[in-house]
Structure formats: structure tokens, C-alpha cells
Protein backbone atom coordinates (compact mmCIF):
# COMPACT_ATOMS: atom_id res chain seq x y z
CA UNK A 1 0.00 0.00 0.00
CA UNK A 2 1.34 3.30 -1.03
CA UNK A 3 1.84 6.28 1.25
CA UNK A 4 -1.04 7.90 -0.16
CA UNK A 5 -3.26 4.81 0.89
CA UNK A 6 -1.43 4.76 4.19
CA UNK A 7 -2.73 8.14 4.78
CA UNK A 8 -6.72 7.91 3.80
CA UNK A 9 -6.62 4.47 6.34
CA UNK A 10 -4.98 6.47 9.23
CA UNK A 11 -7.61 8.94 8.47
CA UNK A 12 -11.05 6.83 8.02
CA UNK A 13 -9.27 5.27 11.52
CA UNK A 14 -9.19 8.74 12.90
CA UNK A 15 -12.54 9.77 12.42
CA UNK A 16 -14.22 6.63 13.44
CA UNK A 17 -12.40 6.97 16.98
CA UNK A 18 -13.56 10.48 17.32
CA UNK A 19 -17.27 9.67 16.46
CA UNK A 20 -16.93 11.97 13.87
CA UNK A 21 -18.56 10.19 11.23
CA UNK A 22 -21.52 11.00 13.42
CA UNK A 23 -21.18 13.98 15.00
CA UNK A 24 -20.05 15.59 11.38
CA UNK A 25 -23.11 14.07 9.25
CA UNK A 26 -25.54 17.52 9.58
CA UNK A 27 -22.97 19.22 7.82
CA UNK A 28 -21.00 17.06 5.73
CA UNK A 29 -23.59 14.74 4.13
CA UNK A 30 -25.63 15.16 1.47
CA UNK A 31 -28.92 14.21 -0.36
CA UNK A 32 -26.93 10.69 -1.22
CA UNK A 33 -24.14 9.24 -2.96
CA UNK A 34 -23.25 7.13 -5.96
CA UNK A 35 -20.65 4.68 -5.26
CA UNK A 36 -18.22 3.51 -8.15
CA UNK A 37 -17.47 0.02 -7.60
CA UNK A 38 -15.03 -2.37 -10.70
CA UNK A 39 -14.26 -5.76 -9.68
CA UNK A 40 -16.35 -8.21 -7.23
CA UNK A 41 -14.54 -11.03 -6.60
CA UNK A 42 -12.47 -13.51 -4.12
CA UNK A 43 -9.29 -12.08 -2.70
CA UNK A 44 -6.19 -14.23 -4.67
CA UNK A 45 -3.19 -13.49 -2.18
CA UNK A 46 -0.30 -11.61 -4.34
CA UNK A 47 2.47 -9.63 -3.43
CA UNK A 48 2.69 -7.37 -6.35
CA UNK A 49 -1.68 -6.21 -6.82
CA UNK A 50 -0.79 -2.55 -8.25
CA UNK A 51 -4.85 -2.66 -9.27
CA UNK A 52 -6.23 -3.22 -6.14
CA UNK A 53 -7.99 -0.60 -5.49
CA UNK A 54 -10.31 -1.66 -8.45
CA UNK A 55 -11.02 -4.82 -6.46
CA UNK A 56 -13.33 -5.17 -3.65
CA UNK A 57 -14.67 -8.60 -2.05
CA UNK A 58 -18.21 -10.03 -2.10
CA UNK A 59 -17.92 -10.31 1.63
CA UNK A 60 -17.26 -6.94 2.41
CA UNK A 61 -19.83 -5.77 -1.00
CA UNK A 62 -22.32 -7.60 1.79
CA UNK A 63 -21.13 -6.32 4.35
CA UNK A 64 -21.81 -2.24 2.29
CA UNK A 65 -25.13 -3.16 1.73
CA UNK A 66 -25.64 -4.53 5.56
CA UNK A 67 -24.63 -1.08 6.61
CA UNK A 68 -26.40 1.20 4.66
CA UNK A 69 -29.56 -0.87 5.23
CA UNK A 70 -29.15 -0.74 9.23
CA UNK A 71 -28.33 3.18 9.01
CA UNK A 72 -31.65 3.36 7.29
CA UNK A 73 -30.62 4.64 3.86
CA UNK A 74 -32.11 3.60 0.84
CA UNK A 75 -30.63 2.06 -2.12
CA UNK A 76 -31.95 3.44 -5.14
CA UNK A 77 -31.35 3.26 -8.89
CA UNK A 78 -29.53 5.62 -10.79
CA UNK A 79 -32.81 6.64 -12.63
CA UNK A 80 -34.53 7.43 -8.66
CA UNK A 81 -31.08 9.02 -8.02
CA UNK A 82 -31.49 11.66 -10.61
CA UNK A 83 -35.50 11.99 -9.51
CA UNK A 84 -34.55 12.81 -6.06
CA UNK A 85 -32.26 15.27 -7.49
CA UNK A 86 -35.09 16.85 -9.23
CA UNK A 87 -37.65 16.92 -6.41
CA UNK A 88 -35.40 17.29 -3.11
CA UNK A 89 -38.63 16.95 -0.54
CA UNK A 90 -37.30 15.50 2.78
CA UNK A 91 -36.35 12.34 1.83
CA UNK A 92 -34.03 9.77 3.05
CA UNK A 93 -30.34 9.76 2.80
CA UNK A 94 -30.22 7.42 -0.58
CA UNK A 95 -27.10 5.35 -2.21
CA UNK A 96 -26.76 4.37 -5.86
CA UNK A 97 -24.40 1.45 -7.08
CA UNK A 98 -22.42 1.70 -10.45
CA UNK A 99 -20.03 -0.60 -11.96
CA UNK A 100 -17.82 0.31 -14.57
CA UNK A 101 -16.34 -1.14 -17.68
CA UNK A 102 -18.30 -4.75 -17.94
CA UNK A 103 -16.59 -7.35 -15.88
CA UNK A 104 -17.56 -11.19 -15.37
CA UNK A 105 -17.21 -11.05 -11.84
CA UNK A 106 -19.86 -8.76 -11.53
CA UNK A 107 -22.67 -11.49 -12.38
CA UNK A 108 -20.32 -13.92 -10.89
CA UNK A 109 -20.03 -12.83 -7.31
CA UNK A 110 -21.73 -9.35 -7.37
CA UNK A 111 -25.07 -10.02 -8.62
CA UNK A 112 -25.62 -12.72 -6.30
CA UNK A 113 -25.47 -10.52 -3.11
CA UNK A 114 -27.34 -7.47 -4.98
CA UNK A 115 -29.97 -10.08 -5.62
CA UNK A 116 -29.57 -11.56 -1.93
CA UNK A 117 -30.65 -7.63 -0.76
CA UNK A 118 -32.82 -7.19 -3.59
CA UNK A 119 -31.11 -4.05 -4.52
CA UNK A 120 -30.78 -1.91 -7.79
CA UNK A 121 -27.49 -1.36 -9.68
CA UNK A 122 -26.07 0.15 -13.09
CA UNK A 123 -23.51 -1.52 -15.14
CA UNK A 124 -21.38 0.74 -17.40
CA UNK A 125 -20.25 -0.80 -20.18
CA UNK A 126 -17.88 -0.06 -22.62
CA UNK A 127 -18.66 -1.39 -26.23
CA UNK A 128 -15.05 -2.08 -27.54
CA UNK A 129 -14.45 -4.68 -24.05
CA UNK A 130 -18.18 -6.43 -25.32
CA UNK A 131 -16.73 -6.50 -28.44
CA UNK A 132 -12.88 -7.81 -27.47
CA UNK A 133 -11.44 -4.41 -29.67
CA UNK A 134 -10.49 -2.10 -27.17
CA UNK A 135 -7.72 -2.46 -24.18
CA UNK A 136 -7.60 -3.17 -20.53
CA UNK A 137 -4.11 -1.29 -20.71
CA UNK A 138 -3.90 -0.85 -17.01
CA UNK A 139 -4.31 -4.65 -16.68
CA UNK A 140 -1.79 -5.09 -19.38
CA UNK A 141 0.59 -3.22 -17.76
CA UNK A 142 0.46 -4.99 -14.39
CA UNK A 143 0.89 -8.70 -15.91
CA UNK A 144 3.85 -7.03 -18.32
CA UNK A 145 5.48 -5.70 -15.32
CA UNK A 146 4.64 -8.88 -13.38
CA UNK A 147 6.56 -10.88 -16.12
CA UNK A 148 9.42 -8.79 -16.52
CA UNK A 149 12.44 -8.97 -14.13
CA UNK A 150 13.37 -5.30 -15.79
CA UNK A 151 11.81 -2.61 -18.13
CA UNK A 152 13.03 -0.92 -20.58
CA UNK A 153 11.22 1.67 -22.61
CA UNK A 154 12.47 4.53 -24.90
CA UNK A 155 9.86 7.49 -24.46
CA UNK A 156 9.32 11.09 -26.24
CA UNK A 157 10.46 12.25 -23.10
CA UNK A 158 13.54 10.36 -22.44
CA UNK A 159 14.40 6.63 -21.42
CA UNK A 160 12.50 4.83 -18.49
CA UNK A 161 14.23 2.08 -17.24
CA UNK A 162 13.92 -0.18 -14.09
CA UNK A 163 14.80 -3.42 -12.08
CA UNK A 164 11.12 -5.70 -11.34
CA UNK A 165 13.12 -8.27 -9.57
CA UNK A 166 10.93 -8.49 -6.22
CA UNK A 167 7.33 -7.31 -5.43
CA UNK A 168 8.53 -4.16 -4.15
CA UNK A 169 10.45 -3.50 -7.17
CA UNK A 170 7.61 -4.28 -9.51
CA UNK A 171 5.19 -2.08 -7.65
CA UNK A 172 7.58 1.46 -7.53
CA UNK A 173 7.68 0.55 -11.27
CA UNK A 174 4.38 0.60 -12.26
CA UNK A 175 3.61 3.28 -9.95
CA UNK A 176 6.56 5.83 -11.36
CA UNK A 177 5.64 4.53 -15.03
CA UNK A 178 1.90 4.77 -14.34
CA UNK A 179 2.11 8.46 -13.47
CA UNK A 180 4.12 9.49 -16.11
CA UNK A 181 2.36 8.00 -18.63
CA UNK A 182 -1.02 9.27 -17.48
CA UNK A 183 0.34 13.23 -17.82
CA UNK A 184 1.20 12.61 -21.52
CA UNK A 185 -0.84 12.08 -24.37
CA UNK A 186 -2.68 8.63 -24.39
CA UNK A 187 -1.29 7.74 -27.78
CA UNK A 188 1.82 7.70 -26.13
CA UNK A 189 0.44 5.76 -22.94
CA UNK A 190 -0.86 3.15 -25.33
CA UNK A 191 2.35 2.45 -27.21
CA UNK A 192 4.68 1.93 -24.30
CA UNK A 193 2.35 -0.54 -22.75
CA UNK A 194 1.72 -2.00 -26.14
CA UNK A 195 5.96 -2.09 -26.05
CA UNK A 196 5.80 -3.72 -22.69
CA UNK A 197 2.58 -6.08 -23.77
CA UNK A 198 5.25 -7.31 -26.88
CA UNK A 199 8.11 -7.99 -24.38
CA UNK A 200 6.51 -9.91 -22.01
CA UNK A 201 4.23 -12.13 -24.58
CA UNK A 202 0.93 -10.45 -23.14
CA UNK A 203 -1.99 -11.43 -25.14
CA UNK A 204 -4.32 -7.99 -24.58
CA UNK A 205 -7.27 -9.29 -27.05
CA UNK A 206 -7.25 -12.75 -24.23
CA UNK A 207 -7.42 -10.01 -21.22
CA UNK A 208 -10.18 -8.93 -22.74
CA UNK A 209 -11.81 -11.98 -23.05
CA UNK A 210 -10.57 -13.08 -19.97
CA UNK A 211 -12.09 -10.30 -17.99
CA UNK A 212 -14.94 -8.72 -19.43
CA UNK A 213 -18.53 -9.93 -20.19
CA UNK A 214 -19.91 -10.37 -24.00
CA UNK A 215 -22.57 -9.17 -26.03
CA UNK A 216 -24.84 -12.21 -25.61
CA UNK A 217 -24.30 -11.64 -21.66
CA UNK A 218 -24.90 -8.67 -22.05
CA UNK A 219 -28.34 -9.18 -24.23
CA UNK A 220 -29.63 -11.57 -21.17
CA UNK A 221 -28.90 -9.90 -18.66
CA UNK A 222 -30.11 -6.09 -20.26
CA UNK A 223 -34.01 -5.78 -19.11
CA UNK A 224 -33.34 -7.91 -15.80
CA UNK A 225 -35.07 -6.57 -12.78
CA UNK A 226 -33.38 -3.65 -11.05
CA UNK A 227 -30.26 -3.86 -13.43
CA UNK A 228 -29.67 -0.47 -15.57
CA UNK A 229 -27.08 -0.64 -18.62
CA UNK A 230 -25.56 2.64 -19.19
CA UNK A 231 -22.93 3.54 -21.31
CA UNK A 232 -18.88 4.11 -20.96
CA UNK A 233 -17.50 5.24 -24.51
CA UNK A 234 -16.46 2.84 -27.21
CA UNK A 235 -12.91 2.19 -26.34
CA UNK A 236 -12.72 3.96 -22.89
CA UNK A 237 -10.36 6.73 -23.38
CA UNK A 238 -9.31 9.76 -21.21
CA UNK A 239 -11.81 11.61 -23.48
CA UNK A 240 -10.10 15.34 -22.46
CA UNK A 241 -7.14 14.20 -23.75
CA UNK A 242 -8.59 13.81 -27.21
CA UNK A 243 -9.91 16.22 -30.27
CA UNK A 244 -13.62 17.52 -29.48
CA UNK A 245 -15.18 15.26 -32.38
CA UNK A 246 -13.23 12.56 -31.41
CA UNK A 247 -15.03 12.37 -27.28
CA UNK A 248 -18.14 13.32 -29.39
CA UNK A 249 -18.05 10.06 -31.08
CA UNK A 250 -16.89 8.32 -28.33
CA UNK A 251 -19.88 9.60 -26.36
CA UNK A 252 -22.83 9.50 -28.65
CA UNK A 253 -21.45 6.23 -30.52
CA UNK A 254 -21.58 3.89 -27.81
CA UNK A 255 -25.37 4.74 -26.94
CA UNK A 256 -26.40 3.95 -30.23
CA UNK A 257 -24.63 1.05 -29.87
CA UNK A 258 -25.81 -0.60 -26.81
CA UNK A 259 -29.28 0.60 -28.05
CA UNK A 260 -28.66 -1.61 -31.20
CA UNK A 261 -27.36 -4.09 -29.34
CA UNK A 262 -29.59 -4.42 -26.41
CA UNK A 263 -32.91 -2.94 -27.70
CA UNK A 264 -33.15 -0.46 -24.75
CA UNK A 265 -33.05 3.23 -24.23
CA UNK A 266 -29.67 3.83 -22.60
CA UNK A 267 -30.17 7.03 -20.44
CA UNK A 268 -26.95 6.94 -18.65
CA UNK A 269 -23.52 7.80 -18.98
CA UNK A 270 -19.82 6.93 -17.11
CA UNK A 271 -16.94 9.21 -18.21
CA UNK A 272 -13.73 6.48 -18.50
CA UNK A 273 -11.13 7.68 -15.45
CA UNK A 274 -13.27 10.39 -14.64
CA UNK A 275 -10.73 12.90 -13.07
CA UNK A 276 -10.65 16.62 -14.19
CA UNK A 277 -7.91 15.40 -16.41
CA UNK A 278 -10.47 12.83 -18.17
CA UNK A 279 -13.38 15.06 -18.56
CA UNK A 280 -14.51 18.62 -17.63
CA UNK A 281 -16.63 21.00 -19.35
CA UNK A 282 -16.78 20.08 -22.43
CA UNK A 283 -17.48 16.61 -21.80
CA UNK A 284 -20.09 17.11 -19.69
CA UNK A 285 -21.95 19.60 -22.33
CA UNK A 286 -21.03 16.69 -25.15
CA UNK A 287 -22.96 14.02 -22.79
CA UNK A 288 -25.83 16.27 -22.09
CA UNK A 289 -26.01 17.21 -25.90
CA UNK A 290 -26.02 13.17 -26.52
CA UNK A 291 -29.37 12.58 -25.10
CA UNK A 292 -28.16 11.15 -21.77
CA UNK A 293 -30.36 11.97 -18.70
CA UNK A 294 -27.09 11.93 -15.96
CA UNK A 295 -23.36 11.07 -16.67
CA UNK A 296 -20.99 10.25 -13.34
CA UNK A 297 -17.86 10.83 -12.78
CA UNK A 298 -14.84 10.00 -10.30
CA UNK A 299 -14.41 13.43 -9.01
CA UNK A 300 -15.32 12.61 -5.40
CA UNK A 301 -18.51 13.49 -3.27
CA UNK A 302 -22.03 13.58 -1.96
CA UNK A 303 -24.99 14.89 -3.94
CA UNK A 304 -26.21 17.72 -3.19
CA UNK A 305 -29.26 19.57 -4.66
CA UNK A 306 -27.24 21.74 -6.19
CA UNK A 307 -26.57 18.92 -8.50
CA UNK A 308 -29.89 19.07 -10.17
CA UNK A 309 -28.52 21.92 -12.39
CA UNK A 310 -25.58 19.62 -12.98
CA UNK A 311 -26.64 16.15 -13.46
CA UNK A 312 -24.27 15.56 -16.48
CA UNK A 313 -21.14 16.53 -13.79
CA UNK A 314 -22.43 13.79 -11.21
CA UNK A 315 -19.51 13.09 -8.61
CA UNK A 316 -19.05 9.44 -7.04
CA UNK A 317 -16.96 7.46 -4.72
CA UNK A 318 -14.99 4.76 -4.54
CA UNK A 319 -15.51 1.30 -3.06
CA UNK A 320 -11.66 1.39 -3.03
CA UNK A 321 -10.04 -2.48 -2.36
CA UNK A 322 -7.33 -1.02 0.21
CA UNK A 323 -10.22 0.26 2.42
CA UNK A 324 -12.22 -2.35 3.07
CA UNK A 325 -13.23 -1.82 6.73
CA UNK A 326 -16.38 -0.76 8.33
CA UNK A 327 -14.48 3.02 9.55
CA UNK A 328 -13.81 3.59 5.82
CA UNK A 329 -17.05 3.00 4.47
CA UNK A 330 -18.85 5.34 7.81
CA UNK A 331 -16.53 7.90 6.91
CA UNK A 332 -17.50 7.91 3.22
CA UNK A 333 -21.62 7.73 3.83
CA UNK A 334 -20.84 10.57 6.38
CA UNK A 335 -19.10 12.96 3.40
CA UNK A 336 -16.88 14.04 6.03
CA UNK A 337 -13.70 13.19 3.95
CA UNK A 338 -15.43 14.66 0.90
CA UNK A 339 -15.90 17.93 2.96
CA UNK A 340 -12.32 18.29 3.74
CA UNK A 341 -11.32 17.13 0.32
CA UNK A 342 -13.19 20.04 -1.53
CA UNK A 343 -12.03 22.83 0.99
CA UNK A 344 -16.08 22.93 1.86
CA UNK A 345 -17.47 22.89 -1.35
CA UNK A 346 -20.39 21.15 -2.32
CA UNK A 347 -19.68 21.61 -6.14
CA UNK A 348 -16.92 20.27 -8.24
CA UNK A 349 -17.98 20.65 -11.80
CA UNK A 350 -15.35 22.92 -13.37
């Protein structure tokens, strides 16, 4: 666990020993929350995990629901989500579960404890992974880096190079690499993992295929009860990063799509990443010209009702896999965190 990680556990650990996930809620929580959740799935022991956070349990996905049940809450779909938004009467504190991307394990281990609670969720799915053309390139670059015992990579910027002898070593790697690659250009991003892909004889179309659920999946399980499909680009880029008609197609392509494919209205959308680097402003106007009643991001937060004049700038929070304790997930209904994250504002949506 990075430093970084380190920090947010000392902190979730703080705040449940002051009570002041409690004490805090009248001023720190909102109307609700959406929660951003990727993988569902048994815990395989490994030293070097660099995507972990993208990986939660179905133990502790039980135990979420549990909780928000006993504090009362209710769990709502994203469509009830964006009514409440609209018509903020006294209601309860409400929670809304998205997954992102497509993966197996979501009917695999998730769906059976959604079903067990009988709750609502939306699955965001990006057309190219359904369709085994686009990339899992942060997946490739962990089983690259897993494979290697050293990188080496020639860059527009200059050489990276890099001993992945032990866990340790492999996981400063593909942290330092990570980070540089994701404040460049995603072309670039794209190569040197393709690069690393070639060295280490990683097979990114079997990823794919591996990991992510197909159309005819897709087709059974689209009209289910309480499931919502929504949409997450074509090929899930960092859409910012990219000419304006280029996110444009991204974004209005893969509705049509899953509408072709699924034969139903697709009224939601999940901007890939989702940071202010990913999407801003003209992403969000792009979705909202598209046809899409909401689109989410990863910026994080409570909604507030403020957010009815912005439901196409949505923030969400993580179920993140190195926080998977009780005090992190009271901290993040309470919006505490979120309060002191935003310097006390209730709006992100620049």
C-alpha cells in the first residue's frame, strides 16, 4: 500500500475513533451518494496487486449493503437518483451502485449478493471490451510488469528504465511509469504498454476476453429486474485528452450502440477515469447534448441539490479495495472526507 493509501486508512481510523462520522453528518452529508465500484470477486493473495484498489470482495460488497440498510438509507437506482435530485422533498439519505467497464465477476459474485438484498445497480459498459477491440491497458501493464524482471522503454520524453526483480520492485515501477504516462498524451500511454505487452508475450485481445462480459451476456442480462445498462464510450479513453469530435463520437457512438445491441433506451452515462484530467466542461456539455439523462464521474462526493442543475457533472466514490473496513465505508456515507477534500465545497464541476 502506497503512502497515499497509508494516509486515507490512518484517516477513516481517525474519524471513526472520534465519532466523527456522526457527530459531522448535519454538515458534511448530502442528499446521497453514488458509489463507483469495478471488480467483485475472491481475494487471490499476491504480493505485487498494483490494481487493487479496483477490487473489492463479495464479503465486504455484503457487508456495504448490511450497513447502509441498518443506518436506514435507501438504495436506489440511478434513474430514482437523478428523480430525487429533481424533487429534493425531505427524503431519506439514498445510495446508488455503479459498476464500470463490464466485468464477469460482476454477475459472478456481485449479482448474487445485490440479488440476496434485492437491490438496484447500473452496469457501465464499454462497447469495444463487449466486443474484445479495445484495451484493458492498465491490466496489461500490471501482468507485463509482473513478467518482466526489468523494463526498458524509450519514451518522447527520455528513457525509463527499471529493475522488477521483487514485489517491491515491480510495484515502484508501475507506480513511477503509471504516473508518467497518465500526464502525456494517451497515444503515447498506449504504445509503451503495447511495447511492454510485446516484451513480455501479453496477449491484450485474451485479457479482454478473460475479464470482461460479452454481447450475448450482455443481451440476457439487459431488461433484468433492477439492473440499468448505461454507457462508458467505445474504447474507454481519457476523453479530455482527445480532439472535441473525437469524445463526441466516443460519447454518442456507444449509446447507439448498446441501443442496437440491447434494444433499450440507454439514459446513462460513465466518463472512462473520470478525473478533471479525463473530462470537464466540455465533456459534460457533449454528454448532455447526446441525449443522456445523468453522466458520473470520479471526481469525489455527496450529492447535493445543487446537482440538479448539474446532473451531467455527477460526482461518485470509490468502493476502493485497500479500504475495506467498516471506519472507511462510515466515513464515506458521512461525506466528512469529501468535505475536507473540496475545501467545503459542495460543487466540483469545473
Amino acid at each position: 500500500m502506497s503512502l497515499r493509501h497509508q494516509a486515507f486508512s490512518a484517516a477513516f481510523k481517525a474519524i471513526a475513533l472520534t465519532g466523527a462520522d456522526r457527530w459531522a453528518k448535519d454538515i458534511a452529508q448530502g442528499a446521497g451518494i453514488i458509489l463507483t465500484l469495478h471488480h467483485v470477486r475472491p481475494w487471490r493473495e499476491r504480493g505485487f496487486a498494483p490494481n487493487r484498489l479496483l477490487e473489492i470482495t463479495p464479503e465486504f460488497l455484503d457487508q456495504t449493503l448490511t450497513l447502509i440498510k441498518a443506518q436506514g438509507y435507501d438504495i436506489v437506482s440511478l434513474d430514482e437518483a437523478v428523480a430525487r435530485l429533481q424533487s429534493p422533498l425531505s427524503q431519506r439519505f439514498f445510495v446508488a451502485l455503479t459498476f464500470d467497464d463490464g466485468y464477469r465477476d460482476n454477475l459472478d459474485h456481485a449479482w448474487p449478493v445485490l440479488a440476496k438484498h434485492g437491490v438496484p445497480w447500473t452496469l457501465f459498459v464499454t462497447t469495444g471490451f463487449a466486443e474484445r477491440t479495445a484495451r484493458l491497458w492498465w491490466l496489461e501493464m500490471e501482468e507485463a510488469i509482473r513478467a518482466l524482471p526489468h523494463l526498458a522503454l524509450d519514451l518522447p520524453d527520455g528513457g525509463f528504465s527499471a529493475r522488477t526483480e521483487s514485489d517491491r520492485e515491480k510495484q515502484l515501477a508501475f507506480e513511477t511509469l503509471y504516473w508518467r504516462l497518465r500526464k502525456g498524451p494517451e497515444a503515447i500511454l498506449l504504445s509503451a504498454i503495447s511495447e511492454l505487452a510485446r516484451q513480455a508475450g501479453i496477449d491484450s485481445a485474451a485479457l479482454v476476453e478473460r475479464e470482461c462480459l460479452p454481447w450475448e451476456t450482455l443481451r440476457s442480462l439487459a431488461g433484468a429486474p433492477g439492473v440499468t445498462i448505461g454507457a462508458h464510450t467505445l474504447s474507454h479513453p481519457m476523453l479530455a485528452k482527445h480532439p472535441e469530435d473525437f469524445a463526441r463520437a466516443e460519447i454518442v457512438e456507444s449509446k447507439t450502440r448498446l441501443e442496437q445491441e440491447l434494444g433499450l433506451p440507454i439514459r446513462h452515462f460513465a466518463y472512462p477515469v473520470g478525473d478533471p484530467g479525463s473530462a470537464g466542461k466540455r465533456e459534460f456539455a457533449l454528454a448532455r447534448a447526446a441525449g443522456f439523462t445523468s453522466a458520473v464521474t470520479t471526481r469525489p462526493g455527496h450529492l447535493f441539490d445543487r446537482h440538479e442543475r448539474h446532473l451531467h457533472a455527477l460526482p461518485r466514490v470509490s468502493l476502493n479495495g485497500y479500504h475495506q473496513s467498516e471506519a472507511a465505508l462510515r466515513a464515506l456515507l458521512s461525506g466528512l472526507p469529501f468535505l475536507l477534500w473540496n475545501k467545503g465545497r459542495r460543487l466540483n464541476v469545473g
